[in-house]
Protein backbone atom coordinates (compact mmCIF):
# COMPACT_ATOMS: atom_id res chain seq x y z
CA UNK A 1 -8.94 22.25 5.57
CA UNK A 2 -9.41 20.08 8.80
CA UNK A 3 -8.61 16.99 7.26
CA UNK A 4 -7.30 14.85 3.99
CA UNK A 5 -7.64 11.00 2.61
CA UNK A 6 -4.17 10.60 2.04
CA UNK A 7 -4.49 6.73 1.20
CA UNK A 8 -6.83 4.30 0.14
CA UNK A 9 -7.45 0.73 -0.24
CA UNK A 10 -10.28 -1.36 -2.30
CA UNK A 11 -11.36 -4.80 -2.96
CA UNK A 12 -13.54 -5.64 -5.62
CA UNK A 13 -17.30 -6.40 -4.74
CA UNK A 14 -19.29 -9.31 -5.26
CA UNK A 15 -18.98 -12.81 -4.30
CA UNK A 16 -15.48 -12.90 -2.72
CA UNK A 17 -14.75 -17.07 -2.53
CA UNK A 18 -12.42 -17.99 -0.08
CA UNK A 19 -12.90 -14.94 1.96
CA UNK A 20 -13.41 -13.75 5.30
CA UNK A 21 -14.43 -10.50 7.03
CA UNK A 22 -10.82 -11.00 8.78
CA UNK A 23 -9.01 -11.58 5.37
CA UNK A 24 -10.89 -8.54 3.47
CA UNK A 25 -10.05 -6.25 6.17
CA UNK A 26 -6.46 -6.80 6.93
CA UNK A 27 -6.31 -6.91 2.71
CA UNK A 28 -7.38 -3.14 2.60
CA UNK A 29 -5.96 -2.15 5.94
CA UNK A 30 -2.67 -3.01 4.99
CA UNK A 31 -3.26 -2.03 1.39
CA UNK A 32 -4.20 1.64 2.63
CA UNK A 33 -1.53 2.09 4.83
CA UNK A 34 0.92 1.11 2.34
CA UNK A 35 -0.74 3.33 -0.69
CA UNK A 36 -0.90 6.61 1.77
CA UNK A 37 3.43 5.60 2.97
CA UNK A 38 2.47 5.67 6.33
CA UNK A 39 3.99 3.24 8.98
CA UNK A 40 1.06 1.20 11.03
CA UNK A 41 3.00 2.58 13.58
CA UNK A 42 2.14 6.34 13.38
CA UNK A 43 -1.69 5.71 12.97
CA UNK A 44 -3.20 7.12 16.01
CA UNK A 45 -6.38 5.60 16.15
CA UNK A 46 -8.50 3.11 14.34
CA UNK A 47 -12.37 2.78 13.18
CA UNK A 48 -13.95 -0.45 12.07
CA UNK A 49 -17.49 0.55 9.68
CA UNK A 50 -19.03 -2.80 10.22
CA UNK A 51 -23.04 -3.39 9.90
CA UNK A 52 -23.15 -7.38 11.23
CA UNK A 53 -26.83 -7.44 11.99
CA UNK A 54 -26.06 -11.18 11.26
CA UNK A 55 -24.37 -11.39 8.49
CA UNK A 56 -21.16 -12.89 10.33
CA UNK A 57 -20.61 -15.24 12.95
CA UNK A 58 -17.72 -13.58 14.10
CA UNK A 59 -19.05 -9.73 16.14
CA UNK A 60 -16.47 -7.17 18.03
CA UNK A 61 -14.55 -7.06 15.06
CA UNK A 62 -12.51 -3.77 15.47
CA UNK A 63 -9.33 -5.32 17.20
CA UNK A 64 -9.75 -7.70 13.62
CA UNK A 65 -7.68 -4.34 11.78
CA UNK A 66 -5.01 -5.12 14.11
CA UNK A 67 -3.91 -7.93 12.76
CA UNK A 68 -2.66 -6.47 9.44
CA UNK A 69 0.08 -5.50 11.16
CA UNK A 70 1.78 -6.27 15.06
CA UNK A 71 2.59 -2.36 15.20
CA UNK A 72 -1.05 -1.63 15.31
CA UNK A 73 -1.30 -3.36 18.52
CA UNK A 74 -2.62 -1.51 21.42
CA UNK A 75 -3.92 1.29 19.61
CA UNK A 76 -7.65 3.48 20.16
CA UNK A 77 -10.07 0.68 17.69
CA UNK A 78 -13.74 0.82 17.88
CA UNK A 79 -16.65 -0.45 15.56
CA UNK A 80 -19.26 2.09 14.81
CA UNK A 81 -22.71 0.99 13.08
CA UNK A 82 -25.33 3.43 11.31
CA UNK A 83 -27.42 0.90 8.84
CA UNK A 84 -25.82 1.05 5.12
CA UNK A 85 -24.73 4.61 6.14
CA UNK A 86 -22.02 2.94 8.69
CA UNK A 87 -18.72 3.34 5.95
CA UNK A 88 -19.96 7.22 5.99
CA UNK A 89 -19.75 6.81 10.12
CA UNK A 90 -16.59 5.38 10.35
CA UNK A 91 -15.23 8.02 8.44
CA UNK A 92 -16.98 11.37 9.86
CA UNK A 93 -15.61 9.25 13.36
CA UNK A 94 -12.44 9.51 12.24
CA UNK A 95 -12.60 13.55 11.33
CA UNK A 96 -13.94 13.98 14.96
CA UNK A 97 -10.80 12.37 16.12
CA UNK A 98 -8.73 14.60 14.15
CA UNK A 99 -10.89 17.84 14.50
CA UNK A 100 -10.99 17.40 18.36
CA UNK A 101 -6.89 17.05 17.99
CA UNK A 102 -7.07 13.15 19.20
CA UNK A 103 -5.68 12.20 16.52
CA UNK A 104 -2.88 13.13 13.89
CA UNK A 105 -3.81 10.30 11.80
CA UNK A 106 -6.88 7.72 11.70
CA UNK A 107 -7.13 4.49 9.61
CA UNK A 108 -10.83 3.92 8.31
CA UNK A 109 -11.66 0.55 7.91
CA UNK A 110 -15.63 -1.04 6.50
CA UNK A 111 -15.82 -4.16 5.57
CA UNK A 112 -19.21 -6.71 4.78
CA UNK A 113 -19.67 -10.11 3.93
CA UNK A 114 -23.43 -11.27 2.97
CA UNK A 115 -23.14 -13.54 0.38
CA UNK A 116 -22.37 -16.70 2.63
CA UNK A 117 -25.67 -15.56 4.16
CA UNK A 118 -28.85 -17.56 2.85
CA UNK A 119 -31.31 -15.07 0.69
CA UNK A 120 -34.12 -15.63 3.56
CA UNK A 121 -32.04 -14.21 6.28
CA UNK A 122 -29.99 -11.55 4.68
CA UNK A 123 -33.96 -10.16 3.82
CA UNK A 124 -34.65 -10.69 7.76
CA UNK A 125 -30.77 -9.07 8.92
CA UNK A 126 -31.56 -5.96 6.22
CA UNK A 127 -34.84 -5.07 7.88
CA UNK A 128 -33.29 -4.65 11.14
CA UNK A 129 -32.89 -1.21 9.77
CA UNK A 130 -36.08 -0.46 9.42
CA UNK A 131 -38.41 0.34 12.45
CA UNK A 132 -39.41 -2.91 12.72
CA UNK A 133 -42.67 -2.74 15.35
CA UNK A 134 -44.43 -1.01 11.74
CA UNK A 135 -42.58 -2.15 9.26
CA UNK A 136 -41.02 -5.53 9.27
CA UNK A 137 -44.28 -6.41 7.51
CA UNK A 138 -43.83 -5.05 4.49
CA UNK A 139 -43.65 -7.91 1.75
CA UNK A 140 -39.93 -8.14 -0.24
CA UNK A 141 -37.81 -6.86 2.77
CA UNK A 142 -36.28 -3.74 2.58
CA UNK A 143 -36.95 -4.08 -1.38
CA UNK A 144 -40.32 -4.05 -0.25
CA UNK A 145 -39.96 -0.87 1.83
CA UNK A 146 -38.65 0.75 -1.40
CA UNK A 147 -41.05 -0.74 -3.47
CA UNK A 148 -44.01 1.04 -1.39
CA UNK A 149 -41.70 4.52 -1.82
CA UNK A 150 -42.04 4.12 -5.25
CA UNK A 151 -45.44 2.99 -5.07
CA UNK A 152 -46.45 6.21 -3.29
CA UNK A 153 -44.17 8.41 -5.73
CA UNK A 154 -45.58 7.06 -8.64
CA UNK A 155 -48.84 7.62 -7.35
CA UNK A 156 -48.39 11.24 -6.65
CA UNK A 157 -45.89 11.81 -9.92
CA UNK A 158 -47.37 9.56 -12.61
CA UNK A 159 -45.21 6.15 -13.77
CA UNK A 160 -41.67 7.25 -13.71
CA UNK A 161 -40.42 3.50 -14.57
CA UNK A 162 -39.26 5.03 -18.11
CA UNK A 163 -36.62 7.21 -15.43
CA UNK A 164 -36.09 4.30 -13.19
CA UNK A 165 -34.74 2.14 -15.88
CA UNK A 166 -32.54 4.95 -17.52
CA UNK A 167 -30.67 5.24 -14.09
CA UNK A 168 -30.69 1.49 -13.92
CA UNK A 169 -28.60 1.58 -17.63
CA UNK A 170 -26.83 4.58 -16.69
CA UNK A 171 -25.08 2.86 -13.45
CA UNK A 172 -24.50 -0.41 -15.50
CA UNK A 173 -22.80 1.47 -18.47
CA UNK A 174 -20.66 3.17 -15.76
CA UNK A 175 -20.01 0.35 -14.28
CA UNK A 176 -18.58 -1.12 -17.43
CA UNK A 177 -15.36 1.02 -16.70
CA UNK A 178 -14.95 0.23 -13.21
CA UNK A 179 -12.52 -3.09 -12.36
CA UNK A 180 -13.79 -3.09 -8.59
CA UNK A 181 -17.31 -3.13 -9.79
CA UNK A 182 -19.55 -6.48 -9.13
CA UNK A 183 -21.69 -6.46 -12.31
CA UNK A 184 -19.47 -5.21 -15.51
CA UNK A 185 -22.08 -5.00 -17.72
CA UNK A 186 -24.12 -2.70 -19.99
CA UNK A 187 -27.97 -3.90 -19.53
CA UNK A 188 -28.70 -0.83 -21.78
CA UNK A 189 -32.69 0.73 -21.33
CA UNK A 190 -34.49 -1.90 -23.02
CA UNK A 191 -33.25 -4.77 -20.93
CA UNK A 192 -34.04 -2.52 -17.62
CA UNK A 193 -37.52 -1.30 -18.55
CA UNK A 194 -39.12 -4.77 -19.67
CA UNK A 195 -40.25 -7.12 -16.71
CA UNK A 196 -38.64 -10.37 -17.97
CA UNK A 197 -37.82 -13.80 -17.03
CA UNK A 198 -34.31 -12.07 -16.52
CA UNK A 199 -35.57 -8.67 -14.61
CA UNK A 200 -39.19 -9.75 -12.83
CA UNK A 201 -40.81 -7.33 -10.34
CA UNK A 202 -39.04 -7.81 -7.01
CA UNK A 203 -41.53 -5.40 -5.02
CA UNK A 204 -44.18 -2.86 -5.77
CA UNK A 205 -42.73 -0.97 -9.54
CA UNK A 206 -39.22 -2.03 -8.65
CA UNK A 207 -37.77 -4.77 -10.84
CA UNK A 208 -34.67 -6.62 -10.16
CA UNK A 209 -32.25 -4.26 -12.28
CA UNK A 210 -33.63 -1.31 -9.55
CA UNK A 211 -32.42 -3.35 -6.77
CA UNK A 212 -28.36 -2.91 -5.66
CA UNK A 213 -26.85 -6.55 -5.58
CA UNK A 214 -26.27 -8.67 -2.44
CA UNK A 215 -22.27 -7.94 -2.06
CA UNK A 216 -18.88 -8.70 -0.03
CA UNK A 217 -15.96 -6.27 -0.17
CA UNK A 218 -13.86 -3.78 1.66
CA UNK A 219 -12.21 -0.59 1.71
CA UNK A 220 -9.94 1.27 3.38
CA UNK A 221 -8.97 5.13 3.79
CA UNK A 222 -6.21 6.92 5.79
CA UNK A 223 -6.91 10.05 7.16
CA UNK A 224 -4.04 12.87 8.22
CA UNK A 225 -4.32 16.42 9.67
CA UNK A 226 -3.64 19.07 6.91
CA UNK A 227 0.02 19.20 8.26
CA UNK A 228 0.65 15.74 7.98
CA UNK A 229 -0.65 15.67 4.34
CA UNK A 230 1.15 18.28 3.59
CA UNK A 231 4.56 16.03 3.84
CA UNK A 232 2.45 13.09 1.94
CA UNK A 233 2.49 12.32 -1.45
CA UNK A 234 -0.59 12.68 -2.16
CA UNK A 235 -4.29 14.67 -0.67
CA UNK A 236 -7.54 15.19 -1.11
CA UNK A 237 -9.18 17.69 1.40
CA UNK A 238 -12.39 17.68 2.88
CA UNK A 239 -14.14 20.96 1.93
CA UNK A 240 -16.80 19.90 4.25
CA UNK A 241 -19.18 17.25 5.95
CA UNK A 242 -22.46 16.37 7.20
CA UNK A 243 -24.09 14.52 9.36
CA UNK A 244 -28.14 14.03 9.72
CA UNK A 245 -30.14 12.03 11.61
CA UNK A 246 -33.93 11.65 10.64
CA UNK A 247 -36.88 9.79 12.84
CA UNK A 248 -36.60 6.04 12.28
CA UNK A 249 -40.40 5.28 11.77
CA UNK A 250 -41.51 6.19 7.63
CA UNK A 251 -44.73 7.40 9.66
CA UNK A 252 -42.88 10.70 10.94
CA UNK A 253 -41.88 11.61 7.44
CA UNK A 254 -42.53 12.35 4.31
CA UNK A 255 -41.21 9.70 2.98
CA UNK A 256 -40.72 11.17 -0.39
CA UNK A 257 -39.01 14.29 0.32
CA UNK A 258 -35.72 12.43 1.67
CA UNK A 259 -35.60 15.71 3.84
CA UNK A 260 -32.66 14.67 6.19
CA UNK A 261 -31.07 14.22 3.41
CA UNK A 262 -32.09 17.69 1.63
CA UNK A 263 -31.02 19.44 4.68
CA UNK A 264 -27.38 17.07 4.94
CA UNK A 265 -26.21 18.38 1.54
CA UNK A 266 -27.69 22.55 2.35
CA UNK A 267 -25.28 22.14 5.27
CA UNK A 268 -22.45 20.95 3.33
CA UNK A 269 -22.21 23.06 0.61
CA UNK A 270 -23.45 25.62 2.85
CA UNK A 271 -20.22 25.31 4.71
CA UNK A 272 -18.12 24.38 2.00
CA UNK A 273 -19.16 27.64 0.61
CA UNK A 274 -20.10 25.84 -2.73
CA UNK A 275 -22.96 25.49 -4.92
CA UNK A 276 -24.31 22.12 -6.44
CA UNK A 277 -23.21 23.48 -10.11
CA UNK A 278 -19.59 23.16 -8.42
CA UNK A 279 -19.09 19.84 -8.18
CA UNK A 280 -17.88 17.71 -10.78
CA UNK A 281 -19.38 14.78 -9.84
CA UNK A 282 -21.23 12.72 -7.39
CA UNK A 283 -21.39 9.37 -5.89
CA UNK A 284 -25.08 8.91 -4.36
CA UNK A 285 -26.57 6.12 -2.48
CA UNK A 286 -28.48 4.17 -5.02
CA UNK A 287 -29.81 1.18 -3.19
CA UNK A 288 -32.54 1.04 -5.17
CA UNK A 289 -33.10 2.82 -8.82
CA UNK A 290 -36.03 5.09 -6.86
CA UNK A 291 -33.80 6.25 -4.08
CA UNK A 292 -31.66 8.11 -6.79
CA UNK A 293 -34.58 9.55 -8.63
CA UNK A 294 -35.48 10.90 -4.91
CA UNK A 295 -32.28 12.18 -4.52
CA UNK A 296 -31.91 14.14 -8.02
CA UNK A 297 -34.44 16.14 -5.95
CA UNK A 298 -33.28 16.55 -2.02
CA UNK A 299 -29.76 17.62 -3.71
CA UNK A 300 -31.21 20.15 -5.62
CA UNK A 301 -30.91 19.38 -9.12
CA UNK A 302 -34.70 19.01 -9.75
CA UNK A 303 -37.92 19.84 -7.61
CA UNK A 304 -39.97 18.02 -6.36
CA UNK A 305 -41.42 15.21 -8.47
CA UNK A 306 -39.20 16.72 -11.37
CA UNK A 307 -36.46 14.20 -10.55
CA UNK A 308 -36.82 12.31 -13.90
CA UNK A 309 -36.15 15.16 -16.37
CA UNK A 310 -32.89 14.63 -14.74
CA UNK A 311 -32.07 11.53 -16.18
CA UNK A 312 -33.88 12.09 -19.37
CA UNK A 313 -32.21 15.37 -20.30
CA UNK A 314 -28.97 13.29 -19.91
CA UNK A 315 -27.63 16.00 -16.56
CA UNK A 316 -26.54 12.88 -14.85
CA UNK A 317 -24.28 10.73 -17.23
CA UNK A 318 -20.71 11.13 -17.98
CA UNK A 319 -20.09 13.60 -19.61
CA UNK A 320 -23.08 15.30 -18.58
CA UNK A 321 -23.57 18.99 -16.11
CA UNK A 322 -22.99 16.27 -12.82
CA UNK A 323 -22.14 13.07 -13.44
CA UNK A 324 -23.37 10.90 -10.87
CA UNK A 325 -21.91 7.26 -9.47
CA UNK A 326 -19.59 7.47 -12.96
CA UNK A 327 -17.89 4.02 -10.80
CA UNK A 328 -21.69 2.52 -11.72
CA UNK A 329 -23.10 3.56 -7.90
CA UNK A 330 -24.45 0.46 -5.76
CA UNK A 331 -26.61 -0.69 -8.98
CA UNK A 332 -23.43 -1.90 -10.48
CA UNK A 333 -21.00 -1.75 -8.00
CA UNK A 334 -22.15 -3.54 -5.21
CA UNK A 335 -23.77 -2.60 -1.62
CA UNK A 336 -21.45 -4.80 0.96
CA UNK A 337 -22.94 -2.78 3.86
CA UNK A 338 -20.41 -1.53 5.66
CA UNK A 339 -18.11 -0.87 3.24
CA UNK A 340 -19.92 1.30 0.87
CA UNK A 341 -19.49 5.03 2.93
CA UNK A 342 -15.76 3.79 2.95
CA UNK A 343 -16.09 2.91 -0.83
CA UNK A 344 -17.39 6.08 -1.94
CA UNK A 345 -14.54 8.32 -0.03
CA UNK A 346 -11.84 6.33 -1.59
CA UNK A 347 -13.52 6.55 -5.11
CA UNK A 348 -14.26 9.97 -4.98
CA UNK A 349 -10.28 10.08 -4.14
CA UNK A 350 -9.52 8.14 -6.94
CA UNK A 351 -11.64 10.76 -9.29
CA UNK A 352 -9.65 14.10 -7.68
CA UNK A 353 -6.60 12.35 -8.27
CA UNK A 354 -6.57 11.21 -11.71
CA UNK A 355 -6.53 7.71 -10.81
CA UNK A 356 -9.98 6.55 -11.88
CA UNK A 357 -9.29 4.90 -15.15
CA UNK A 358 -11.87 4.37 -17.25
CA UNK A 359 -14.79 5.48 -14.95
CA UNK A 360 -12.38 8.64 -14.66
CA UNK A 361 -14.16 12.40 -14.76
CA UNK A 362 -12.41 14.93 -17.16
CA UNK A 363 -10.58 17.60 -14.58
CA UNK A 364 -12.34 16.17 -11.65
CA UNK A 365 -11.54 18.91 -9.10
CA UNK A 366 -14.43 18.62 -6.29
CA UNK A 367 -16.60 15.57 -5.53
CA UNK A 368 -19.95 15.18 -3.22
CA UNK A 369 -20.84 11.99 -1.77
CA UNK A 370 -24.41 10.93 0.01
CA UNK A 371 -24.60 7.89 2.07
CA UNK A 372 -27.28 6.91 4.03
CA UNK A 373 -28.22 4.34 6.21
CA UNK A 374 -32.13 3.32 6.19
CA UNK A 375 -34.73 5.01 4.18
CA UNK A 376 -33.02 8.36 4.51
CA UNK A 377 -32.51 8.30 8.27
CA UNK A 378 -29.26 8.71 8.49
CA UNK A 379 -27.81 10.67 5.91
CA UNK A 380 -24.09 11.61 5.48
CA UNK A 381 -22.66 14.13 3.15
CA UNK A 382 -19.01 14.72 2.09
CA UNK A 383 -17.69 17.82 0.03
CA UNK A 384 -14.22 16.53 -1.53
CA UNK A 385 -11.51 18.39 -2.67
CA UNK A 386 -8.23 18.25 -4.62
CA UNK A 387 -4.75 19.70 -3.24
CA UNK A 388 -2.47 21.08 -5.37
């Protein structure tokens, strides 16, 4: 055990009036520090999860955590960036710090605002993660980049929109239960599967309800050493984590084997000394309905272009052998880009500790995350556990 969250923080998503990037992160910075009973004074160092390809006029925004509090002046603060992986950065920065002995105890902060961004440019900001000299092309944005993903897999799999619109209703349902969530609301399969008015085709197979919403939010996690924790009133461990980095170009790849992300969660549970069937539940990236039908299949659960017995068989719900993103995932939730890696830690907290309400997992006792940033480039896994 090399580290713990011992604290959390988290705004709701969606469109946050009378916000700033400033406001939402001294909100959960504060919020954090105050939920994990630590003193701004004892945290050691401090990382900013930030994405700002454009999104706000204000940039250098990891001295901006500093002002939830005068003690945190003139401590260690730097921004780190990875696409919509960056939250999932910030925090594998922050167990560096504390693995190399740096750092006794590390406030994680990731923060976005997009919706005071007009639709045109926050299209234009989002495909600065893609490799632009090939792909900035693609009609739709990174929707569009998605869109030819499912393209191809449908191609080489046969229509799977029957699965993409059961994970579409299963986030929504889940979703339902979650107060932080952006969209509360059950869509159900019907809604999802027809194009409509209501749900037209965005890009390529992918209709709006397979698209995660434009978002602002933040969230906020302390981290401690395991001897710290110990004298906290609450942990949850990390059993392990992983970090993998894939070419940036869709023309290196497969594109449909998401294999940096296959070979993130081998490593992880590999280490933790865990299989899948161990976990209790997941939170996965779900940018886009496809990207967890992918996924069902890089973690393991299905082969390859087997990912949609998965969701029809039911594996996946509440309730189910893994639940996965029971807090409604990005579908539902919302995707504020930098604070989603940070958002998943602190819910997968919540789950280990009871404190999940009504999104909450019966005897929740180990959690995986998988955030990544791009499509599958950078790919972050997390192996949480519950102490005592």
């Amino acid at each position: 055990m090399s580290a713990c969250i011992v604290g959390w923080a988290h705004t709701p998503f969606g469109k946050l009036e009378g916000e700033t990037v400033e406001s939402l992160i001294v909100r959960v910075a504060a919020g954090a520090l105050a939920d994990a009973g630590i003193a701004p004074a004892d945290v050691d160092e401090i990382v900013l999860g930030h994405f700002n390809a454009g999104f706000s006029a204000q940039d250098f925004t990891a001295s901006l955590v500093l002002q939830a509090s005068p003690e945190l002046r003139f401590k260690r603060a730097t921004r780190v960036e990875n696409a919509c992986a960056t939250g999932s950065a910030a925090v594998h920065q922050g167990l560096n710090a504390i693995a190399a002995g740096n750092a006794r105890i590390v406030l994680v902060v990731g923060v976005e605002q997009m919706t005071t961004t007009p639709a045109a440019e926050i299209g234009k900001n989002l495909l600065k993660a893609s490799y632009v000299s090939e792909e900035a092309t693609i009609d739709g944005g990174f929707a569009g980049i998605f869109g030819r993903i499912a393209a191809l897999y449908f191609q080489k799999y046969g229509d799977q929109s029957d699965a993409l619109a059961l994970i579409a209703a299963k986030n929504h349902k889940n979703g339902v239960g979650n107060p932080l969530a952006q969209m509360r609301k059950d869509l159900g399969f019907e809604f999802c599967r027809r194009e409509s008015e209501r749900n037209p085709f965005v890009a390529g197979p992918l209709k709006r309800t397979d698209c995660a919403l434009v978002s602002d939010g933040a969230a906020a996690i302390v981290l401690a050493d395991a001897e710290t924790a110990r004298g906290l009133g609450k942990a949850v461990a990390f059993r392990a984590h992983a970090h993998v980095q894939d070419f940036l170009p869709m023309s290196k790849r497969d594109i449909l084997k998401f294999e940096g992300c296959a070979l993130a969660w081998r490593r992880a549970l590999g280490d933790a000394g865990l299989g899948l069937g161990d976990l209790s539940l997941v939170e996965t990236h779900d940018c886009f309905t496809i990207a967890e039908l992918i996924e069902y299949e890089a973690m393991g659960l299905a082969a390859e272009g087997r990912g949609a017995s998965v969701i029809k068989d039911g594996l996946t719900q509440i309730g189910g052998v893994l639940p996965v993103n029971p807090s409604g995932g990005l579908k539902a939730k919302g995707h504020p880009i930098g604070a989603t890696g940070v958002s998943m830690h602190a819910l997968c907290a919540m789950q280990l500790t009871g404190a999940a309400g009504d999104f909450q997992v019966k005897d929740a006792t180990l959690a995986g995350l998988f955030n990544m940033g791009g499509s599958a480039v950078a790919n972050y896994v997390s192996i949480l556990e519950r102490v005592g």
